[in-house]
N, C-alpha and C. Protein backbone atom coordinates (compact mmCIF):
# COMPACT_ATOMS: atom_id res chain seq x y z
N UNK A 1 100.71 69.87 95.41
CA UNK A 1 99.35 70.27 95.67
C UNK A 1 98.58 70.47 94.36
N UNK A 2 98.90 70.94 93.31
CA UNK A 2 98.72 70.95 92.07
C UNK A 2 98.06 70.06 91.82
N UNK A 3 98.83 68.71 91.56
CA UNK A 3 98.44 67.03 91.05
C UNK A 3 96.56 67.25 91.73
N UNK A 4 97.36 67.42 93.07
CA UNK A 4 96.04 66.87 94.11
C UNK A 4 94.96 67.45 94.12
N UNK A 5 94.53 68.49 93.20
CA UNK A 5 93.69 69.30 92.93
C UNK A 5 93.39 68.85 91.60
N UNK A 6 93.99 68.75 90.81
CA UNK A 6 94.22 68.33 89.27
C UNK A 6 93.39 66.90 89.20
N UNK A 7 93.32 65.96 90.64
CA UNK A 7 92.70 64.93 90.76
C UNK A 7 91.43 64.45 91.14
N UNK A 8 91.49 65.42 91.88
CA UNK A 8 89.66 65.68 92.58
C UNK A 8 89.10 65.79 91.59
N UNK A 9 88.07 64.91 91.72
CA UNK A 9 86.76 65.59 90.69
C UNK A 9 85.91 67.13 91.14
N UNK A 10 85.25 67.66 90.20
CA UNK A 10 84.75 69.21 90.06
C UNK A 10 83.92 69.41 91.03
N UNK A 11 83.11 67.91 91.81
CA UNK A 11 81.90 68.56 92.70
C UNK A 11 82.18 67.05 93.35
N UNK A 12 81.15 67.14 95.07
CA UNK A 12 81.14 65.87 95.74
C UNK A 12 82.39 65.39 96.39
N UNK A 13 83.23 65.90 96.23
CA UNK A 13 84.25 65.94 97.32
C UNK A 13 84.04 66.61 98.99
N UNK A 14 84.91 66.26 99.69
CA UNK A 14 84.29 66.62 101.35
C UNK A 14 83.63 68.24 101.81
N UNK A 15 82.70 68.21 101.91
CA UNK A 15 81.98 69.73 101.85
C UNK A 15 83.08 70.44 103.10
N UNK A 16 83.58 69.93 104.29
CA UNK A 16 84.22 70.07 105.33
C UNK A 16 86.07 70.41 104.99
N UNK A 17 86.07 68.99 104.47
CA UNK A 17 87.76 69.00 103.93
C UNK A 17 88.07 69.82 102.92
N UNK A 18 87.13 70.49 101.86
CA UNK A 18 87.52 71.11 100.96
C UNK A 18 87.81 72.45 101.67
N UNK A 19 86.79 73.02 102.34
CA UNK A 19 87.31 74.90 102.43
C UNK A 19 88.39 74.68 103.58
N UNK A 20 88.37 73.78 104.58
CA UNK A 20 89.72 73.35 105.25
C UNK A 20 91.07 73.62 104.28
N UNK A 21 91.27 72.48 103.64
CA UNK A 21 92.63 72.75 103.09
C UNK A 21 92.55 73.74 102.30
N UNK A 22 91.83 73.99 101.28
CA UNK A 22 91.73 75.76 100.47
C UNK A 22 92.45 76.90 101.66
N UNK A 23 92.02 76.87 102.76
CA UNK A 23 92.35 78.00 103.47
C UNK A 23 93.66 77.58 103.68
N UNK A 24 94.33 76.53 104.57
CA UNK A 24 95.48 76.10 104.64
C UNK A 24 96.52 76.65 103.41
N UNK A 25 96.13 76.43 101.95
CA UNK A 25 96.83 76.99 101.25
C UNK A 25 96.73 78.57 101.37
N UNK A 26 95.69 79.02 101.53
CA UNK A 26 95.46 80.66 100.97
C UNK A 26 96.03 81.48 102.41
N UNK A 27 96.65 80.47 103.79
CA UNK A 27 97.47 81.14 104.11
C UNK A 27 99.29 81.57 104.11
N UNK A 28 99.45 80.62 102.98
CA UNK A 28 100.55 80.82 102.42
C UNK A 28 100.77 82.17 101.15
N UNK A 29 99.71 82.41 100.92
CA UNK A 29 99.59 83.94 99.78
C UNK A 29 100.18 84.58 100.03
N UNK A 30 100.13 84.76 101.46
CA UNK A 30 100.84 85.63 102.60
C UNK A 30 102.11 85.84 102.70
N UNK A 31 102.81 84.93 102.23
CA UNK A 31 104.01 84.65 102.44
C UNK A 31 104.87 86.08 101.74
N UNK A 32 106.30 86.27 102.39
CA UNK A 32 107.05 87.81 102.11
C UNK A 32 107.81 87.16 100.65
N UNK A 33 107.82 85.70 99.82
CA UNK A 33 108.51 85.50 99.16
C UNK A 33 107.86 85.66 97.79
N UNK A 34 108.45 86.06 97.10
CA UNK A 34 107.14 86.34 96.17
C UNK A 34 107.23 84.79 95.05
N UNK A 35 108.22 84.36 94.95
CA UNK A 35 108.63 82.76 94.32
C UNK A 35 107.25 82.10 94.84
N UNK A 36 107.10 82.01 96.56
CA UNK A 36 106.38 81.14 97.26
C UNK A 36 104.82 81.55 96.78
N UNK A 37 104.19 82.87 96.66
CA UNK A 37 103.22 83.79 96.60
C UNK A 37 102.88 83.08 94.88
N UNK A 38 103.83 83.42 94.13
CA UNK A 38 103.43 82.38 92.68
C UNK A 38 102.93 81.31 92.68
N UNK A 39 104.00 80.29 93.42
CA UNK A 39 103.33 78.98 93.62
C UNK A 39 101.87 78.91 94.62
N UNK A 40 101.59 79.03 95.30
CA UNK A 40 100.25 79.25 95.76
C UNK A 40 99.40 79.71 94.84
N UNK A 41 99.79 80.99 94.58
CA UNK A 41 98.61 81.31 93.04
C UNK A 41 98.29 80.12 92.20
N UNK A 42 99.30 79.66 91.80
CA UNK A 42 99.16 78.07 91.15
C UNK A 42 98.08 77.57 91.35
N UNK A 43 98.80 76.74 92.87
CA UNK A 43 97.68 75.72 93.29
C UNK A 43 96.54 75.67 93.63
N UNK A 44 96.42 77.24 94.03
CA UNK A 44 95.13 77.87 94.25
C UNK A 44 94.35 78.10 92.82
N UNK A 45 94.65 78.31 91.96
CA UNK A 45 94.31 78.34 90.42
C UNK A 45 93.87 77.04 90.40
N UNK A 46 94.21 75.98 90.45
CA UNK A 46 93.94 74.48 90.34
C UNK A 46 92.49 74.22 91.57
N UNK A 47 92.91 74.70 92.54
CA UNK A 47 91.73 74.57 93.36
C UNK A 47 90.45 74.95 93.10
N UNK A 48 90.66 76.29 92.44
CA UNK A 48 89.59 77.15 91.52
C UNK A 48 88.98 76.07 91.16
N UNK A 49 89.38 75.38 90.24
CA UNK A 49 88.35 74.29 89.59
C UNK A 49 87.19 73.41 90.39
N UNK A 50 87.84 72.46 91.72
CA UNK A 50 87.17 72.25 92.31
C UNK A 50 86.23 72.91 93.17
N UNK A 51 84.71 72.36 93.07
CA UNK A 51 84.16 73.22 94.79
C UNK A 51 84.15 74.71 94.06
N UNK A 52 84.10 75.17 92.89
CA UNK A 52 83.94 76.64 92.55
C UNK A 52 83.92 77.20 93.62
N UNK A 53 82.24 77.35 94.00
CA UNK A 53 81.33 78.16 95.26
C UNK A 53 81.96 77.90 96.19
N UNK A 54 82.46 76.91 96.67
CA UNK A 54 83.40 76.59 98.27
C UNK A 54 84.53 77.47 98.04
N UNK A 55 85.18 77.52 96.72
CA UNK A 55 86.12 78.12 97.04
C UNK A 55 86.12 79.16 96.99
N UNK A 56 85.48 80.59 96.00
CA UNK A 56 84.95 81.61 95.98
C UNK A 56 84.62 81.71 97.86
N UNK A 57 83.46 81.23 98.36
CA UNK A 57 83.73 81.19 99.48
C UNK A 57 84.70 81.69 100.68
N UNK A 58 85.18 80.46 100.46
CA UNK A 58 86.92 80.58 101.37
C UNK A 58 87.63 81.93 101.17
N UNK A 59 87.76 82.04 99.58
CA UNK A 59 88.25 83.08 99.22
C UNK A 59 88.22 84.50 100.04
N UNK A 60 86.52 84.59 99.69
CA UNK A 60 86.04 86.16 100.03
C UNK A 60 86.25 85.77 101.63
N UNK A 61 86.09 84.97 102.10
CA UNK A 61 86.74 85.05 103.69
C UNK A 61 87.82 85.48 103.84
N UNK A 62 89.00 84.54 103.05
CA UNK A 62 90.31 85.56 103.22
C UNK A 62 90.70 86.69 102.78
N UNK A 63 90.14 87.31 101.62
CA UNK A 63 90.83 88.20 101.20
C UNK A 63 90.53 89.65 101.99
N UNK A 64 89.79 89.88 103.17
CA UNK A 64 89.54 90.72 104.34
C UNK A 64 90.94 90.50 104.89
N UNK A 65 91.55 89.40 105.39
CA UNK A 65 92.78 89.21 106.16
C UNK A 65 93.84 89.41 104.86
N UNK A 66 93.92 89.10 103.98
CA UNK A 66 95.15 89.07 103.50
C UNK A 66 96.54 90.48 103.46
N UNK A 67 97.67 89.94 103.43
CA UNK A 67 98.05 90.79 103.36
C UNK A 67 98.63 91.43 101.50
N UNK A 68 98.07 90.53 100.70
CA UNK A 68 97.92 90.83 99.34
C UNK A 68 96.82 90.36 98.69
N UNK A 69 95.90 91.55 98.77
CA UNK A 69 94.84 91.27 98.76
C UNK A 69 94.16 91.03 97.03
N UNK A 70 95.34 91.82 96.83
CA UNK A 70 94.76 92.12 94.98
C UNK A 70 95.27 90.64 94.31
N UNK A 71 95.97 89.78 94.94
CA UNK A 71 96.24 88.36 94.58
C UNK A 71 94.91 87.96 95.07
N UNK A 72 94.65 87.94 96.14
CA UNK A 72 93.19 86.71 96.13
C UNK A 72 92.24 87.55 95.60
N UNK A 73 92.12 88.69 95.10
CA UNK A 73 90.95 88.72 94.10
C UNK A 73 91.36 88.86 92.56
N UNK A 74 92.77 88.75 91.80
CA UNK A 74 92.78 87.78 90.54
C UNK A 74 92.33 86.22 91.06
N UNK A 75 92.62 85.76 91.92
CA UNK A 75 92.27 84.36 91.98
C UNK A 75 90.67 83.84 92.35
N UNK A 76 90.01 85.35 92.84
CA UNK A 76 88.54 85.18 92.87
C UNK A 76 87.91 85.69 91.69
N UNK A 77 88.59 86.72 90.41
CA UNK A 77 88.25 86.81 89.35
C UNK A 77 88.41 85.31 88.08
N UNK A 78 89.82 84.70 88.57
CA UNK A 78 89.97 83.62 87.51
C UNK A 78 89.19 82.69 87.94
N UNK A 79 88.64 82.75 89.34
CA UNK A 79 87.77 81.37 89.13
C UNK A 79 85.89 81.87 88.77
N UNK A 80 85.82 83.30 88.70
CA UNK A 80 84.46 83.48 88.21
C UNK A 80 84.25 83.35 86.38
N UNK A 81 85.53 83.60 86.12
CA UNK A 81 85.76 83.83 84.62
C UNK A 81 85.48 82.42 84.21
N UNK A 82 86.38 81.45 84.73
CA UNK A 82 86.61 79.91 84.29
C UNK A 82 85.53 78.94 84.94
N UNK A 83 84.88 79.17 85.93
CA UNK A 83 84.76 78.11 86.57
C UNK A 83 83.53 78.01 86.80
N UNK A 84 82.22 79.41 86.69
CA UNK A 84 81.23 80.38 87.00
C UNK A 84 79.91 78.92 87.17
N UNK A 85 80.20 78.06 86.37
CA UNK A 85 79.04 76.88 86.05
C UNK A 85 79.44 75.75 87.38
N UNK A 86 80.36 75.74 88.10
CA UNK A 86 80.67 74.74 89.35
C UNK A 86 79.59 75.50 90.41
């Protein structure tokens, strides 16, 4: 998932397909493993890049549900820090 984020360009990708799969990943955050919970941070870090605002977005949607919540908001802080101009 990494690559596949790593590949997209920064903007103009599917306004629909993007917060789709973003969430698909950001319900794995969730996960009780914390190995698995890293890797998501990852790819979700990589996603950051694309779709900034979509993903900020998505984000603040999930992080009401999450059950680690202080992970999706480093990952809504690293993408305001890095990404703030998408």
């Amino acid at each position: 998932m990494e690559v596949f984020f790593d590949m997209l360009p920064e903007e103009g990708w599917s306004t629909s397909l993007y917060p789709y799969t973003v969430k698909a990943v950001f319900i794995h955050l969730d996960d009780p493993n914390e190995a698995i919970q890293t890797a998501i941070c990852s790819v979700l870090r990589k996603a950051a890049r694309v779709q900034t605002r979509d993903f900020l977005e998505v984000a603040e949607e999930c992080y009401e549900k999450q059950s680690h919540p202080v992970l999706c908001k480093n990952l809504m802080d690293y993408a305001r820090e890095n990404f703030a101009c998408n």
